[in-house]
Structures are given as C-alpha cells and as structure tokens.
Protein backbone atom coordinates (compact mmCIF):
# COMPACT_ATOMS: atom_id res chain seq x y z
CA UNK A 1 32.34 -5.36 18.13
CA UNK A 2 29.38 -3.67 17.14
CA UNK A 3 28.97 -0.42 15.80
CA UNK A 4 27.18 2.23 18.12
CA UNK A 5 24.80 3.40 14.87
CA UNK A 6 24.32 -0.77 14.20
CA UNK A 7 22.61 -0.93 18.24
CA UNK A 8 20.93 1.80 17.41
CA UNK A 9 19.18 0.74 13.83
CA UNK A 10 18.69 -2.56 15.96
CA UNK A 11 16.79 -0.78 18.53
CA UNK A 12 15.05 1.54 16.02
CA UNK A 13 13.68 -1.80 13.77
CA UNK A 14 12.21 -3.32 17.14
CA UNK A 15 10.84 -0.09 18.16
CA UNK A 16 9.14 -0.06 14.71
CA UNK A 17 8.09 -3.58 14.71
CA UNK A 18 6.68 -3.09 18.36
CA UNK A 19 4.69 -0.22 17.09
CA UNK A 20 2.94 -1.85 14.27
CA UNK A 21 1.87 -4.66 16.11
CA UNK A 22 0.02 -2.19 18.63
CA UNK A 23 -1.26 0.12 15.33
CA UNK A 24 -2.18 -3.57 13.44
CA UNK A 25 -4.13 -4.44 16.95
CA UNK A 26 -5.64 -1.34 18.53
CA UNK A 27 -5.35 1.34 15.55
CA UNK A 28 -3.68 4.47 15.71
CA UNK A 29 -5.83 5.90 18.06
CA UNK A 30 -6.12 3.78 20.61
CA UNK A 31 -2.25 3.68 20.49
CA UNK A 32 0.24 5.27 22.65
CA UNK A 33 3.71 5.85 23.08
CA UNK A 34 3.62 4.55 26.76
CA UNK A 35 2.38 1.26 25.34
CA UNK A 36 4.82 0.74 22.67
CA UNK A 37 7.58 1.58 25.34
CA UNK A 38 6.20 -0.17 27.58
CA UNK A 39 5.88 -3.74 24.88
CA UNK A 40 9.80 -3.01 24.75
CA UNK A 41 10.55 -2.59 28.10
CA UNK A 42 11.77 0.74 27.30
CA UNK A 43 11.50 3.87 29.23
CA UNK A 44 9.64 6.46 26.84
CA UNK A 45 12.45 9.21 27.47
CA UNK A 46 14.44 6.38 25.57
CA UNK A 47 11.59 6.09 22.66
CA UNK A 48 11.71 10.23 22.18
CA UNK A 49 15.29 9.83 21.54
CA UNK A 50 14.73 7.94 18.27
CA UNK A 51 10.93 9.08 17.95
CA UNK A 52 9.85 12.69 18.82
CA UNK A 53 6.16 11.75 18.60
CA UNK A 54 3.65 9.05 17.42
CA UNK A 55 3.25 10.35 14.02
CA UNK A 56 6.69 10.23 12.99
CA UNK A 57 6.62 6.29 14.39
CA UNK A 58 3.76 5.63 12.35
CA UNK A 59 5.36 7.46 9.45
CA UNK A 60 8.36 5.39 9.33
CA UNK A 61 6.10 2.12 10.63
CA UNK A 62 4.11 2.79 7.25
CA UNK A 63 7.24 3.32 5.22
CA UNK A 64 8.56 0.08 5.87
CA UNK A 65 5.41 -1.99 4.72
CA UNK A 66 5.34 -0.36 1.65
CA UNK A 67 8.82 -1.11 1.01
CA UNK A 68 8.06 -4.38 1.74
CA UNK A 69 4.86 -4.29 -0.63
CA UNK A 70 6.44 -2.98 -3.29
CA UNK A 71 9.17 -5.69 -3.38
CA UNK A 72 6.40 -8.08 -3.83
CA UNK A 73 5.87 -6.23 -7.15
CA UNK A 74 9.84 -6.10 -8.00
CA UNK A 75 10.07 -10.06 -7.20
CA UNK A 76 6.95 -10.55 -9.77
CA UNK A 77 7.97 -8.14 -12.55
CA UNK A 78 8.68 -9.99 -16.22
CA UNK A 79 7.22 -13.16 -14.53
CA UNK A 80 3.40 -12.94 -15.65
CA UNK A 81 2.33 -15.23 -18.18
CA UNK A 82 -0.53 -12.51 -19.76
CA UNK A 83 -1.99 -9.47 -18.76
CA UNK A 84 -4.68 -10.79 -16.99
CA UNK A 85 -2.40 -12.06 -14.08
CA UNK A 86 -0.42 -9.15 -14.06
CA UNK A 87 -3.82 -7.41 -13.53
CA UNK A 88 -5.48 -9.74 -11.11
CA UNK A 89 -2.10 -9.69 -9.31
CA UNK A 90 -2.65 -5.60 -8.10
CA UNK A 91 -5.94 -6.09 -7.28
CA UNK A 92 -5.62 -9.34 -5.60
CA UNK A 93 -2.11 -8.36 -3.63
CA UNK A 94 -3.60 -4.94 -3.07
CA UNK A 95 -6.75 -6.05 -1.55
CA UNK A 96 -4.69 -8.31 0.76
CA UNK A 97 -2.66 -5.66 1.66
CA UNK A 98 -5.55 -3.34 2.61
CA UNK A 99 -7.43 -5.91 4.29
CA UNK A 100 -4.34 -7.51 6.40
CA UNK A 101 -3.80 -3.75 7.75
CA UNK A 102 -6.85 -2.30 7.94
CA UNK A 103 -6.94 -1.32 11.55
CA UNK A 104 -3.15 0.14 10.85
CA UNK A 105 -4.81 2.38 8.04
CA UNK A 106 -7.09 4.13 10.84
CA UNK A 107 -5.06 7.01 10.68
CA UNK A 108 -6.08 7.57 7.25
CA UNK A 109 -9.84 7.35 8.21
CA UNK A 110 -8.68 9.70 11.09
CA UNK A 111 -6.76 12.63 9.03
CA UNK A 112 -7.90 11.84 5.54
CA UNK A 113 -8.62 16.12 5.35
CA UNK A 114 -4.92 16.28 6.84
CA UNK A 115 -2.33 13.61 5.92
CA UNK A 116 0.80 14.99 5.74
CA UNK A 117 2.91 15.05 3.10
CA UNK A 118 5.54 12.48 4.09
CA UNK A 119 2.26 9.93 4.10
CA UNK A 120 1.36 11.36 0.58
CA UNK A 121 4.87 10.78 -0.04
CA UNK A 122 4.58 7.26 0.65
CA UNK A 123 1.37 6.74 -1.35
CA UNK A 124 2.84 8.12 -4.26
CA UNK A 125 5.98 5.87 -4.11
CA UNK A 126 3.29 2.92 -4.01
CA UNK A 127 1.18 3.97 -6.61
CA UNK A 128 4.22 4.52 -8.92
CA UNK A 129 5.41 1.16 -8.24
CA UNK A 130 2.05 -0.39 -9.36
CA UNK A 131 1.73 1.58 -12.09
CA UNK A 132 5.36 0.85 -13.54
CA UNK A 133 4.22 -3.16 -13.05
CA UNK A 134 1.57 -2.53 -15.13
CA UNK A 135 3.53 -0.84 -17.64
CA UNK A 136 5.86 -3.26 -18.09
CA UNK A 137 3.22 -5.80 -18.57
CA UNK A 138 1.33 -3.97 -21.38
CA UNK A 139 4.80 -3.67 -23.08
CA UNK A 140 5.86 -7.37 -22.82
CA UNK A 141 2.57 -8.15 -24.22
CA UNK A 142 2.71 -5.61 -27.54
CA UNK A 143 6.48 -7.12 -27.70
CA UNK A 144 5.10 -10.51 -28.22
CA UNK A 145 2.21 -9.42 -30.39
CA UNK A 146 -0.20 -10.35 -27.91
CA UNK A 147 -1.72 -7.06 -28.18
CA UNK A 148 -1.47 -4.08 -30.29
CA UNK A 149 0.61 -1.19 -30.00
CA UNK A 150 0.23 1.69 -27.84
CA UNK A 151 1.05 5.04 -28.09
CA UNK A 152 1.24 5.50 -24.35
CA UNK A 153 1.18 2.67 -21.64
CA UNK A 154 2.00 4.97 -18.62
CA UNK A 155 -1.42 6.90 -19.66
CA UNK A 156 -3.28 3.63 -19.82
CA UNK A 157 -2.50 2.15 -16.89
CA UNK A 158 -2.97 5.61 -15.26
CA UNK A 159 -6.73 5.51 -16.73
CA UNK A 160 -7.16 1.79 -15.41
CA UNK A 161 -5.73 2.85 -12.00
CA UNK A 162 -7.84 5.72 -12.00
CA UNK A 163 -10.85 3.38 -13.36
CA UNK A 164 -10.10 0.94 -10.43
CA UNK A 165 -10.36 3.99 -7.53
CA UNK A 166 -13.49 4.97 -8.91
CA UNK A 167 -14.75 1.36 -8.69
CA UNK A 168 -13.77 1.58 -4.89
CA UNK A 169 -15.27 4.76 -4.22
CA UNK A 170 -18.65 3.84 -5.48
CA UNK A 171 -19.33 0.76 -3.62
CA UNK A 172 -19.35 3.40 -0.56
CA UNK A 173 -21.08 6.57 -2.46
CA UNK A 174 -23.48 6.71 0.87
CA UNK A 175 -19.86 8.08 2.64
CA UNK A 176 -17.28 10.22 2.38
CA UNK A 177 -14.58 8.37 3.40
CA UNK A 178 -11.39 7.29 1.87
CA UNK A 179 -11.41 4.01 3.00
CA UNK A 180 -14.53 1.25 2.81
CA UNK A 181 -15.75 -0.24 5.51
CA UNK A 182 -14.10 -3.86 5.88
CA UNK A 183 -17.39 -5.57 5.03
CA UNK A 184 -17.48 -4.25 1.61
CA UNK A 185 -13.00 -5.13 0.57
CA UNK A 186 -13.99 -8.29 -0.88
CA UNK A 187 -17.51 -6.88 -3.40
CA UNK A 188 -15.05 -4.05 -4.26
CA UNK A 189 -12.22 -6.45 -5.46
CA UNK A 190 -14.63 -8.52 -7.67
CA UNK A 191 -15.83 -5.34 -9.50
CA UNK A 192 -12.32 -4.46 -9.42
CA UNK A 193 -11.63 -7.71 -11.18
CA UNK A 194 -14.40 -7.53 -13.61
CA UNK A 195 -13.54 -3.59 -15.11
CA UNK A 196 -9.62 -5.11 -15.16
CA UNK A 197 -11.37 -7.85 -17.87
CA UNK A 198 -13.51 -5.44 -19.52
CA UNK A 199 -10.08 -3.55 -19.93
CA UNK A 200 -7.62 -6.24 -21.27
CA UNK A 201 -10.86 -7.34 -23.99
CA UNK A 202 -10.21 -3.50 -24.91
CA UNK A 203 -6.25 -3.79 -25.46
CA UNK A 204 -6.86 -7.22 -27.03
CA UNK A 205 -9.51 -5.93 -29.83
C-alpha cells in the first residue's frame, strides 16, 4: 500500500513538472496557477494545499533544475582529461543551460531589483558547485605536474568566475539587465571561451 506522504510527493513532482513546462513555454508572467491546475486536471483549492502561491512553485520548480544541473557537474568531476575541458565544460554546459531555459529565467529579468533570498539561495548553491569543479580540476592538474602550484585555487577560480560574468555583462553594456538578450548567448560563450584560454596559458606559464 502506499504511503499517504508517497501520493503526496507524487502529486507534488507532477505539479512541479506541470509548472515548468508552462514557465519553459509562456514565462513566468504569462503563467498562472489556474493554468497549471488546470494542465493537471486539478482544482486550484487542491494546488494551494501543496503551493500557497506561484512564487513558491517556481521556487521549488527552479530548485529542482539546479539539482539536476549540478549533478551533471558531480557525474563529470575527476573525469577531465586537462583543464581546458574542465573549462570549456562550464561554459559550454552553462550556456546550454541558460539557453534551454531562457523563457523559465523571466522571472529574473522580472525581479532582478527583488529576488528573494531562497532564489539567491539557489544561485549560490550553483555557483559553489561550479566553482568546487573547477577547483578540483586546477588541483588534479598541479598533482600531475601539469601546472604549477598554487597558493589558492578557490581564489582563482573565483577570479575566472568573476572574469567570465564580466565577459557576459559587457556584451550587453547598452542595458541594465541581468540577463542578455537570447541573440547575443552564443557571442558571449565564445568570448567566454577565449578569456578561459587566455587563463589556462596563465596557469601553464
């Protein structure tokens, strides 16, 4: 027999599944919580049991993709052959990431003065779990001799992550926006790559 809190995680994963496909489709915005009841066949008293309002949904809708974006780093730690793939593979599976959700990142656009602190949360988490990739790889490269050794890696890769923002904010100086307009992802992730190079000939020298 199944467990009354097992139904109810059941109905919780397909009420956040339901909801990202509507955020991934229409943005948060356009989004409401008649629709994603209504994609369920739920009645919306039902979704305010689990949800009190669309900002906690999205909170725990964004939650789960980063969980699942950050195992793609877990799955690929101690398995890159140099720095430069463990390098190309942030940008590249960051860029992907950002570009396969963009609509769902409208909220951002939306409340980038006032995102609240669970989001910040979130972003933190996924910066953190870049960053310690990074680390890592810097480390399995001085313990091969690949590279010299460094007095801090965390404060490197902080620099480089730091380096790579800055590269993303510029290609957009004309607005003050956190995000880029979709158009420009794919310039941003070349200069992206080409600072990550200029870096690595740095660490190599």
């Amino acid at each position: 027999m199944v467990a009354l809190t097992d139904l109810q995680d059941i109905k919780k994963e397909k009420i956040l599944e339901a909801a990202y496909n509507r955020f991934l489709h229409y943005g948060y915005s356009k989004t409401t919580m008649n629709e994603i009841a209504g994609d369920l066949s739920m009645s919306k008293a039902l979704l305010y049991y689990y949800f009190p309002d669309k900002s906690s949904v999205y909170v725990d809708v964004m939650r789960k993709i980063a969980d699942d974006y950050l195992q793609l780093y877990t799955e690929k730690n101690n398995t890159f052959c140099d720095l430069r793939e463990a390098f190309e593979f942030q940008i590249n599976t960051q860029h992907e990431f950002i570009r396969k959700n963009y609509n769902f990142f409208d909220f951002f656009r939306l409340n980038e003065q006032s995102l609240p602190d669970m989001i910040w949360e979130i972003v933190e988490q996924v910066h953190q779990g870049e960053k310690d990739t990074l680390i890592n790889a810097i480390n399995c490269e001085v313990r091969r001799g690949v590279i010299k050794p460094v007095e801090n890696a965390a404060e490197i890769v902080e620099l480089l992550l730091d380096a790579l923002h800055g590269v993303r904010v510029s290609a957009k100086s004309h607005k003050k926006t956190m995000f880029p307009g979709m158009e420009q992802l794919e310039d941003i992730r070349k200069k992206r790559l080409l600072l990550s190079e200029i870096f690595i000939k740095g660490l190599s020298n």
